[in-house]
Protein backbone atom coordinates (compact mmCIF):
# COMPACT_ATOMS: atom_id res chain seq x y z
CA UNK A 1 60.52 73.04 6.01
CA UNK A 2 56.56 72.17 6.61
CA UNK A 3 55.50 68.99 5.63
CA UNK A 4 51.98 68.95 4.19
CA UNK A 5 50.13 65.32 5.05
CA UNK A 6 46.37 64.61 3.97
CA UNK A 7 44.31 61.65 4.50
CA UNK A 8 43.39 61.39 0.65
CA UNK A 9 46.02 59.59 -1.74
CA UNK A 10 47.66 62.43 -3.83
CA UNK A 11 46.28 61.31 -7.33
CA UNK A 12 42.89 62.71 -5.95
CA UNK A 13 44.44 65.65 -4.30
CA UNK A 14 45.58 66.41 -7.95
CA UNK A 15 42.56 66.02 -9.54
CA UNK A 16 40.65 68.11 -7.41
CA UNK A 17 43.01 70.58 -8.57
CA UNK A 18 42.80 70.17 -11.91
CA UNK A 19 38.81 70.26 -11.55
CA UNK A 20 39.15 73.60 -9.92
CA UNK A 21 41.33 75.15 -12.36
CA UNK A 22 39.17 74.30 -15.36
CA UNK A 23 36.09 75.46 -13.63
CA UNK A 24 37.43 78.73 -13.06
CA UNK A 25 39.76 79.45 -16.50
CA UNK A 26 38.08 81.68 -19.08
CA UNK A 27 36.87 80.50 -22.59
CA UNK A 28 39.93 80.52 -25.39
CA UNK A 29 36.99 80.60 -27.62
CA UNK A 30 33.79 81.63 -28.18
CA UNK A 31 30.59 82.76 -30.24
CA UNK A 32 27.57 84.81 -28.88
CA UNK A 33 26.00 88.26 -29.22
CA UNK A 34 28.37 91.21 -29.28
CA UNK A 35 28.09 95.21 -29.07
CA UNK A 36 30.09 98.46 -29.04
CA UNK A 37 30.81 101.41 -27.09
CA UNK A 38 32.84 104.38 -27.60
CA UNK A 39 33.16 106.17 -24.07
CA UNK A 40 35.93 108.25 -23.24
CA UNK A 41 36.66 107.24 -19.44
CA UNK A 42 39.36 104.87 -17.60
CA UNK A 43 38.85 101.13 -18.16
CA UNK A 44 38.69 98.60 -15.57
CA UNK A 45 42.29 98.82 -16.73
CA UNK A 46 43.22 101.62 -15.90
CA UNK A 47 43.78 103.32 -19.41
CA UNK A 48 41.52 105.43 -20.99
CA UNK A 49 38.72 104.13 -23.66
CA UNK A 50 39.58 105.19 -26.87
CA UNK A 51 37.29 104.61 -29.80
CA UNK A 52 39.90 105.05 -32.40
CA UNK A 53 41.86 101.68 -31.25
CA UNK A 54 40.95 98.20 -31.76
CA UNK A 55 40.42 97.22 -27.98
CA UNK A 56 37.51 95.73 -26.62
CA UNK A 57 35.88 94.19 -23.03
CA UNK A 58 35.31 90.58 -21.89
CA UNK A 59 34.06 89.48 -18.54
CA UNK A 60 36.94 87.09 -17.33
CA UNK A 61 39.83 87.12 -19.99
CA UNK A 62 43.69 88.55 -18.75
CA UNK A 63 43.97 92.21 -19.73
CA UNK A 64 46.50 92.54 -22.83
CA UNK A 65 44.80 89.30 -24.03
CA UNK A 66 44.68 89.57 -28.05
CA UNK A 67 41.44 88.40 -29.13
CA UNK A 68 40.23 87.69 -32.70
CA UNK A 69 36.38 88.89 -33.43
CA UNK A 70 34.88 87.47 -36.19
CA UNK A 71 31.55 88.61 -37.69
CA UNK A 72 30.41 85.29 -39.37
CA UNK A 73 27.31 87.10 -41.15
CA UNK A 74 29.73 88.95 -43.52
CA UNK A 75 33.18 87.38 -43.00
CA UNK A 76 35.01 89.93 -41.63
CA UNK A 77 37.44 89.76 -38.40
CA UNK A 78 39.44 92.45 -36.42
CA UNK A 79 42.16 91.42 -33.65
CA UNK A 80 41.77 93.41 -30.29
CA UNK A 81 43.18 93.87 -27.26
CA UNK A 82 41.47 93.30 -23.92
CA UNK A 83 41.40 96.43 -21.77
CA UNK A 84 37.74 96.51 -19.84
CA UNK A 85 35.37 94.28 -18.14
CA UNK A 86 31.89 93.70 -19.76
CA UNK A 87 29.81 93.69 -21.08
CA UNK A 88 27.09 93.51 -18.47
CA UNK A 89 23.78 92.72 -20.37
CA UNK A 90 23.21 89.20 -20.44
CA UNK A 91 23.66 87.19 -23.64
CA UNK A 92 26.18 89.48 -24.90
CA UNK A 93 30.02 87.72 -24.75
CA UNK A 94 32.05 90.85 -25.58
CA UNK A 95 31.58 94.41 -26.62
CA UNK A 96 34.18 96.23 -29.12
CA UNK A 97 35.49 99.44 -29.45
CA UNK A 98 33.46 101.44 -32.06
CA UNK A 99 36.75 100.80 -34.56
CA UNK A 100 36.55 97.71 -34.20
CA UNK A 101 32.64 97.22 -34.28
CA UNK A 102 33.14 99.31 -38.18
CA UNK A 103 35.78 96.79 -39.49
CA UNK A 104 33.06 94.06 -38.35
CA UNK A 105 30.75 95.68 -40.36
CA UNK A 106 28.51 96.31 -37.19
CA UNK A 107 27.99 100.21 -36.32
CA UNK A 108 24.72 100.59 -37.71
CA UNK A 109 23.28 97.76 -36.27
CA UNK A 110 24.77 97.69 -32.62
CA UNK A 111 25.18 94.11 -31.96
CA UNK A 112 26.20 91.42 -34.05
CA UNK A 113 26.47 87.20 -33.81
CA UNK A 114 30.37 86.98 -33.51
CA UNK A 115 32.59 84.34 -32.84
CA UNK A 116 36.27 85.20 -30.88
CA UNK A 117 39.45 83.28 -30.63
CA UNK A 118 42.15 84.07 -28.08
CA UNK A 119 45.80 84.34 -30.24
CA UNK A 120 48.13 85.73 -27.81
């Protein structure tokens, strides 16, 4: 067994910690500029994009993550699954599968104002 000793009192030790950890964890909620893409190739995943399901890509949140989008101009929300890594143009907090971008009401237009919430 290794005993770990530091010169700083362990209340500090754990609030370093703590500082770290909150610097680093992704947003459980957000709202910012979104868009959608409906490529066919492998995710950062691994899986393949498909346009027909309601999956979408954030920067920093767990893959599997269940994320509900919702388009605050008209109301209307979709729940998706985190599969990819984006999006990668700056100001933009999530892009959407193109299924998911039509039940937000946002194919024509390319990029909406949304707001997300992580629920599982």
């Amino acid at each position: 067994m290794t005993l770990i000793t530091s010169s700083k009192p362990l209340g500090a030790l754990l609030l370093a910690t703590a500082l770290v950890a909150l610097s680093v964890a992704p947003a459980s909620a957000a709202c910012g500029r979104a868009s959608w893409y409906a490529l066919t190739s492998k995710t950062a995943s691994g899986e393949r994009m498909d346009p027909a399901k309601f999956t979408a890509a954030h920067p920093r949140l767990r893959f599997g993550t269940m994320v509900e989008v919702v388009n605050p101009r008209n109301g209307k929300s979709v729940v998706v699954r985190i599969n990819d890594r984006g999006p990668f143009i700056k100001g933009r907090i999530i892009d959407v599968s193109k299924a998911a971008a039509r039940e937000l009401g946002m194919i024509r237009s390319g990029v909406a104002k949304v707001c997300y919430k992580v629920v599982s």
